[in-house]
N, C-alpha and C. Protein backbone atom coordinates (compact mmCIF):
# COMPACT_ATOMS: atom_id res chain seq x y z
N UNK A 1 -149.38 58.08 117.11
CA UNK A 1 -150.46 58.33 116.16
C UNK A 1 -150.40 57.29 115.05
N UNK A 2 -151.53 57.13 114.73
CA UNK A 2 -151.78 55.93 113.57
C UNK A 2 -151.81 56.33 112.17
N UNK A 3 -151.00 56.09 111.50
CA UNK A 3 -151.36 56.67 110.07
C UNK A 3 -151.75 55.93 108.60
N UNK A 4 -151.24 54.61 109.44
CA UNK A 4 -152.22 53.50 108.36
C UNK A 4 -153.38 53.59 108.43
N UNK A 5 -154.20 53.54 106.86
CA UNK A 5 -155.67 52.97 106.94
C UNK A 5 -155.79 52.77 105.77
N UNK A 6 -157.14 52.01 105.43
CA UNK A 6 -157.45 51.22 104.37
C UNK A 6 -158.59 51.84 104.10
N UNK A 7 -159.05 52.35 102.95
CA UNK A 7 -160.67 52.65 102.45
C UNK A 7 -161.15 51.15 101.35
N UNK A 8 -162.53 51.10 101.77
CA UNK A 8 -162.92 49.88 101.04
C UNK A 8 -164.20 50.88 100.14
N UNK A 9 -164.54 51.23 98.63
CA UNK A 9 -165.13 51.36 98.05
C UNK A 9 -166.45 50.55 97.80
N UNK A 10 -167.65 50.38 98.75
CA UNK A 10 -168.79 49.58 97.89
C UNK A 10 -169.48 50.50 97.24
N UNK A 11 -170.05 49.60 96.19
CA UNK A 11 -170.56 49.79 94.95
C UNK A 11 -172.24 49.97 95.28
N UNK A 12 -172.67 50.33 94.20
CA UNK A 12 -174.14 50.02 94.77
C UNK A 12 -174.97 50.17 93.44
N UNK A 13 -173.99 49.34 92.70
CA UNK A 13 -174.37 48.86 90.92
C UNK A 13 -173.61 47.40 90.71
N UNK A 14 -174.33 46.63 90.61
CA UNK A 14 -174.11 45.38 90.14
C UNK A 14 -173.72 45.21 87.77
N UNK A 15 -173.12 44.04 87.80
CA UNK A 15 -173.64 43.85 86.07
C UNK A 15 -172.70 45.25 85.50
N UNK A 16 -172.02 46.06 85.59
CA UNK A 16 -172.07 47.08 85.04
C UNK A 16 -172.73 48.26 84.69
N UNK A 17 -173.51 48.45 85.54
CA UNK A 17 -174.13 49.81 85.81
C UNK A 17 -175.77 49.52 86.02
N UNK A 18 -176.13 48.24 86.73
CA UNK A 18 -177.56 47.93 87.04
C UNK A 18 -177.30 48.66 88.26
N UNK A 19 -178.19 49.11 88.84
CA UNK A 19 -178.74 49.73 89.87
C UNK A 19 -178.76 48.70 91.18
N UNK A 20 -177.92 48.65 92.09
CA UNK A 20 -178.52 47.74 93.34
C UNK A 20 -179.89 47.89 94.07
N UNK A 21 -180.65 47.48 94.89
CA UNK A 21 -182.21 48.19 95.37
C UNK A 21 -181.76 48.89 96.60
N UNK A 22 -182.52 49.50 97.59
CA UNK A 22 -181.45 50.39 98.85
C UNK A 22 -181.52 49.30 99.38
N UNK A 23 -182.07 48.19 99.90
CA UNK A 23 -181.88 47.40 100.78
C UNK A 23 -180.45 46.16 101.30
N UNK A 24 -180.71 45.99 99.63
CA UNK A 24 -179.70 45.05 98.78
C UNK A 24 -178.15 46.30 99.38
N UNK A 25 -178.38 47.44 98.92
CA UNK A 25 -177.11 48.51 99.23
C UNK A 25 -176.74 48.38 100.64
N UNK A 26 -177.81 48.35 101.49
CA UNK A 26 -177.70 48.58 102.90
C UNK A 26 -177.17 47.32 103.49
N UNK A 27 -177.65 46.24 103.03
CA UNK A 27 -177.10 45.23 103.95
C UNK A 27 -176.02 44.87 102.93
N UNK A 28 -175.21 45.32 101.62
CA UNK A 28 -173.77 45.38 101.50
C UNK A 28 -172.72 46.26 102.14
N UNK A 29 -173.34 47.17 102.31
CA UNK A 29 -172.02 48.12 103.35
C UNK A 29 -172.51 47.78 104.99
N UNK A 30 -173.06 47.44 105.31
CA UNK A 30 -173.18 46.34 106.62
C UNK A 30 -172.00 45.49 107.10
N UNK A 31 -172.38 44.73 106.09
CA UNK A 31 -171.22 43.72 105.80
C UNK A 31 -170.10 43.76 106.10
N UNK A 32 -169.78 45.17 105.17
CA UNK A 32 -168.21 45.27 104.93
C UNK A 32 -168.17 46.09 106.29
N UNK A 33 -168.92 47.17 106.99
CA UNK A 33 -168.82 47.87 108.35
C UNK A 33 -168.48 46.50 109.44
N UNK A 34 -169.10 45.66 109.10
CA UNK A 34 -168.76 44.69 110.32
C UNK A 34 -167.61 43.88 110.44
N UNK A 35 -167.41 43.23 109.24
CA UNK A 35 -165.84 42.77 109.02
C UNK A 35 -164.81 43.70 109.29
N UNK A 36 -165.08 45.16 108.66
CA UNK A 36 -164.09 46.38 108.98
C UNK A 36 -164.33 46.29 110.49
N UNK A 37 -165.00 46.56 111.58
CA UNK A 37 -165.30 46.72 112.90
C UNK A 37 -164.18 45.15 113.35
N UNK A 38 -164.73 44.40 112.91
CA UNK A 38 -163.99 42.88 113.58
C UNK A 38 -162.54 42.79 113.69
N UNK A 39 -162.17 43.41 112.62
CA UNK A 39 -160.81 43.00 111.71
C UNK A 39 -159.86 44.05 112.39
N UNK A 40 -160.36 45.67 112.57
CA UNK A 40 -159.43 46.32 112.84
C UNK A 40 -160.06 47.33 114.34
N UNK A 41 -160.99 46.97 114.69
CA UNK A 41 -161.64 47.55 115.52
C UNK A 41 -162.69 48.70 115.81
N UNK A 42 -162.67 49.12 114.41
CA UNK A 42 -163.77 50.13 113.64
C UNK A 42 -164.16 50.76 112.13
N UNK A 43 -164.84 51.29 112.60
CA UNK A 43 -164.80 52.05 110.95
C UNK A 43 -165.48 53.48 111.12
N UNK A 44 -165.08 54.24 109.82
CA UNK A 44 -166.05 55.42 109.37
C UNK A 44 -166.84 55.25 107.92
N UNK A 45 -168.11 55.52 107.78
CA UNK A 45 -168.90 55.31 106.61
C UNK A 45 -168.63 56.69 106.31
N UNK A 46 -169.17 56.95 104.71
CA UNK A 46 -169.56 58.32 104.41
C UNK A 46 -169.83 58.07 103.26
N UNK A 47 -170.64 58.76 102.21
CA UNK A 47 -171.09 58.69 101.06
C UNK A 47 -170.85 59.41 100.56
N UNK A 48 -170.23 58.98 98.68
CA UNK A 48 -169.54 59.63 98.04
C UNK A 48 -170.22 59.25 96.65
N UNK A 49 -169.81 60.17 95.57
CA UNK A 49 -170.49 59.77 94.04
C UNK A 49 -169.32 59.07 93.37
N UNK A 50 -169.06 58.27 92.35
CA UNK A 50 -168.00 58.51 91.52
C UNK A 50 -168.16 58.02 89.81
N UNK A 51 -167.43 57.53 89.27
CA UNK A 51 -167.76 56.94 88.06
C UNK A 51 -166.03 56.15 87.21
N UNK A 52 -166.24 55.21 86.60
CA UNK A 52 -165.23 54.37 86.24
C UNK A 52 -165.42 54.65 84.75
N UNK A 53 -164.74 54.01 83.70
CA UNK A 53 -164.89 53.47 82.56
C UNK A 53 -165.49 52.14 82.25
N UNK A 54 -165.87 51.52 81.92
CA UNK A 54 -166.24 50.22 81.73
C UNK A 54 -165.93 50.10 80.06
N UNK A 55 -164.81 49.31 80.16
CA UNK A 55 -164.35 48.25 78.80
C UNK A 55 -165.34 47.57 78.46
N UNK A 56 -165.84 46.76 79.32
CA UNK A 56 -166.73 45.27 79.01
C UNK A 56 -168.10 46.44 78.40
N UNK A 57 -168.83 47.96 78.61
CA UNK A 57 -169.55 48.25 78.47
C UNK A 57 -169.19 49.36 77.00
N UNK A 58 -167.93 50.02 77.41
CA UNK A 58 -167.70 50.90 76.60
C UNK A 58 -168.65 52.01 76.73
N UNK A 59 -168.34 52.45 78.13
CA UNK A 59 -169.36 53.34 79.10
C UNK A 59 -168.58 53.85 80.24
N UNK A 60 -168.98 55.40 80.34
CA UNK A 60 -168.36 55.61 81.96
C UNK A 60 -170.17 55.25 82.49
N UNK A 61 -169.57 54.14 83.89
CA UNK A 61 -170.81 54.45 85.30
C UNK A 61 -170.56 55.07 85.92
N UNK A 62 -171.61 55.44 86.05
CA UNK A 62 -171.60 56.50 87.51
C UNK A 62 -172.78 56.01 88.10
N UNK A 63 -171.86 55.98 89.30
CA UNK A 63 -172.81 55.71 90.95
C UNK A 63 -172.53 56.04 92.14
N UNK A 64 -173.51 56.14 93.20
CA UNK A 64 -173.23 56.29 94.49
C UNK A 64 -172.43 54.94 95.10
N UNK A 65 -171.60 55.18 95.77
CA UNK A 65 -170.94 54.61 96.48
C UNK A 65 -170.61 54.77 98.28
N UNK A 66 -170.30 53.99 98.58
CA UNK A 66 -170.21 54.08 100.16
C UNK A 66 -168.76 54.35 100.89
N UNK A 67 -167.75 54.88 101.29
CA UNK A 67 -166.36 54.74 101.47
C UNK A 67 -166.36 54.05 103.13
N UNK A 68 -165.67 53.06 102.91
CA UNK A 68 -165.80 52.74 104.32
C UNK A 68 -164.14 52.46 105.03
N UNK A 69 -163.87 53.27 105.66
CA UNK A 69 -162.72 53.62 106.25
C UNK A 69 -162.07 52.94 107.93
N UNK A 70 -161.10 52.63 107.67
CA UNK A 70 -160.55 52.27 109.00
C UNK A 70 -158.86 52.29 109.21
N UNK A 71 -158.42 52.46 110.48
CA UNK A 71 -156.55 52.99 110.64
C UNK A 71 -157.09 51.73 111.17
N UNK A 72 -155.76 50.98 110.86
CA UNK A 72 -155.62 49.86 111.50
C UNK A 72 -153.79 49.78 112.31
N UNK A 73 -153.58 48.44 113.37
CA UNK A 73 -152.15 48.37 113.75
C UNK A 73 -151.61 47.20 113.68
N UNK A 74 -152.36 46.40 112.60
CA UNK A 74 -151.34 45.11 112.58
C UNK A 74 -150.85 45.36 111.13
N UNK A 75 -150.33 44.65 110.86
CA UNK A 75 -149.08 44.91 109.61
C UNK A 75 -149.66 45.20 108.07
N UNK A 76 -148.94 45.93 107.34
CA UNK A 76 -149.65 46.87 106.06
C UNK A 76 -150.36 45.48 105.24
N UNK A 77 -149.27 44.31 105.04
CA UNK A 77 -149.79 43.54 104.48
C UNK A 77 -150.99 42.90 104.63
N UNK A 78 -151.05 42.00 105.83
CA UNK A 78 -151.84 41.63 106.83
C UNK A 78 -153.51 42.31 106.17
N UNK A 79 -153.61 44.06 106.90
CA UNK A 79 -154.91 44.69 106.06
C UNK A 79 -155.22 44.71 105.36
N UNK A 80 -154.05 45.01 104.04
CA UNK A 80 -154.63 44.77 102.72
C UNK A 80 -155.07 42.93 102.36
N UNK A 81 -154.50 42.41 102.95
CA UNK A 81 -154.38 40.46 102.39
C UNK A 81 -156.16 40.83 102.69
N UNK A 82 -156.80 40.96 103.86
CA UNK A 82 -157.87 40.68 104.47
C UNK A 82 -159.00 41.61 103.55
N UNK A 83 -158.64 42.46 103.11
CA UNK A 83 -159.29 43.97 102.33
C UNK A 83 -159.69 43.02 100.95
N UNK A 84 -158.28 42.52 100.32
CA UNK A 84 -158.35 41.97 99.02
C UNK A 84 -159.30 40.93 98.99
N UNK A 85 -159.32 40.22 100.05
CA UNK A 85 -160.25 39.13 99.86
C UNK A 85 -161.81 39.25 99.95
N UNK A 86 -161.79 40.22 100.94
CA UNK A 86 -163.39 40.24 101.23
C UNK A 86 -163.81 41.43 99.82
N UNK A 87 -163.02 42.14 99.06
CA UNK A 87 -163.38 42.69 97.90
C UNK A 87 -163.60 41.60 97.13
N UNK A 88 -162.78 40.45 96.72
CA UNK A 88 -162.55 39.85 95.82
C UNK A 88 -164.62 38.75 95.94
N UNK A 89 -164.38 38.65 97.53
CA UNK A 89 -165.89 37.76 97.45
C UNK A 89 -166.72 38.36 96.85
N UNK A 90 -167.05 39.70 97.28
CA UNK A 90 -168.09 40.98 96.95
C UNK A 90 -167.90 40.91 95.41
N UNK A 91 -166.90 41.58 95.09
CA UNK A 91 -167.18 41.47 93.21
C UNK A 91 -167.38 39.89 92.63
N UNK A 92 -167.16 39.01 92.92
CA UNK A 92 -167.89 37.73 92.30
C UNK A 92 -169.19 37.75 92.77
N UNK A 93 -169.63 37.68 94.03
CA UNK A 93 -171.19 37.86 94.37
C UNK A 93 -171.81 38.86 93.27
N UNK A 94 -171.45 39.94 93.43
CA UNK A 94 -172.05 41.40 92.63
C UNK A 94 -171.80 41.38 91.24
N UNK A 95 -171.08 40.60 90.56
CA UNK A 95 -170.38 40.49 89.69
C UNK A 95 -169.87 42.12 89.17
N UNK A 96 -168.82 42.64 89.93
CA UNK A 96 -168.74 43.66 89.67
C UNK A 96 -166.98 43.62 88.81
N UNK A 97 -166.50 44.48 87.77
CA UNK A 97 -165.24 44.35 87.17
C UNK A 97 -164.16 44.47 87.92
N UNK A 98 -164.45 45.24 89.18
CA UNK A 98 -163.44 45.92 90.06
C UNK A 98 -164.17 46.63 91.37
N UNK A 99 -163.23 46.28 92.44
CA UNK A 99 -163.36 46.92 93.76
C UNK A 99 -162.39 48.11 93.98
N UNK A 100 -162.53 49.20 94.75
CA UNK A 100 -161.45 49.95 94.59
C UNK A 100 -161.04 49.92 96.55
N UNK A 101 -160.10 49.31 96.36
CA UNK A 101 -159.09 49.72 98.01
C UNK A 101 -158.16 51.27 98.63
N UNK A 102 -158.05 51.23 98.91
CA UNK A 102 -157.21 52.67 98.96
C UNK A 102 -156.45 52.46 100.44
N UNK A 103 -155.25 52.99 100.03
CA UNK A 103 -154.08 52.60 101.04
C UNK A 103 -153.27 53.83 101.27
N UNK A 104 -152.57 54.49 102.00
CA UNK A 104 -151.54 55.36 101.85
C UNK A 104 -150.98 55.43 100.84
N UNK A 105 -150.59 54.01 100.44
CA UNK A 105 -149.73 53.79 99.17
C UNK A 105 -150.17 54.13 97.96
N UNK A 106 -151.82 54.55 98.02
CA UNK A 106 -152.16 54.65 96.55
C UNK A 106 -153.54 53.65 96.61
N UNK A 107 -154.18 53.18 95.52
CA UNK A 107 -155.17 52.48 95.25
C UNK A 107 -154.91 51.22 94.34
N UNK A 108 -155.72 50.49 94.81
CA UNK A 108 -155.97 49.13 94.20
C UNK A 108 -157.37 48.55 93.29
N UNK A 109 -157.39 48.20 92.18
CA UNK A 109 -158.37 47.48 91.83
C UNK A 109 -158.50 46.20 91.67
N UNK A 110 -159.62 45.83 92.62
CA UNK A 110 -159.51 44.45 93.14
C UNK A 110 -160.62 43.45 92.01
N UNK A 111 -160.45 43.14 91.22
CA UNK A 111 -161.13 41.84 90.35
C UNK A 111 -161.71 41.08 90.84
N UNK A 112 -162.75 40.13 90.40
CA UNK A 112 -163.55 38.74 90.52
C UNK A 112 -161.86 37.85 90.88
């Protein structure tokens, strides 16, 4: 049985709490479903609410978000190295403060 997996958090607020459009939303968790599919051989979507603090705003956001899930079997590092990066593109594109990863180990916030 597999008990590694990685959750990748997209956003679906750009800027600090701008609104993404659904389309713009849809073909970002696309994205990340397909790299997740490539990388580890699948995924699960599901939709979730949540909300952060924002320093730079001095604001909690709140938004819908997408959780996109996958157990993977090549090495812990390995998933996360590949997780971190394709977060790291996404929040400079989106300009977002933080990506959130989620690991067995706990969670990550992934920066520009």
């Amino acid at each position: 049985m597999n008990k590694n997996y990685i959750k990748f958090y997209v956003p679906s607020t750009r800027d600090g709490g701008i609104p993404l459009d659904d389309e713009t939303t849809r073909l970002l968790v696309k994205k990340v479903e397909i790299q997740f599919a490539q990388k580890f051989g699948g995924f699960t979507a599901y939709p979730a609410f949540g909300g952060w603090y924002s320093q730079d705003k001095n604001t909690i956001i709140q938004e819908n978000i997408t959780i996109i899930e996958s157990y993977y079997s090549c090495n812990d590092d390995e998933a996360l190295r590949f997780s971190v990066n394709l977060a790291r593109e996404i929040a400079k594109e989106w300009n977002q403060e933080a990506i959130s990863i989620e690991t067995r180990e706990g969670i990550e916030f992934v920066s520009q």
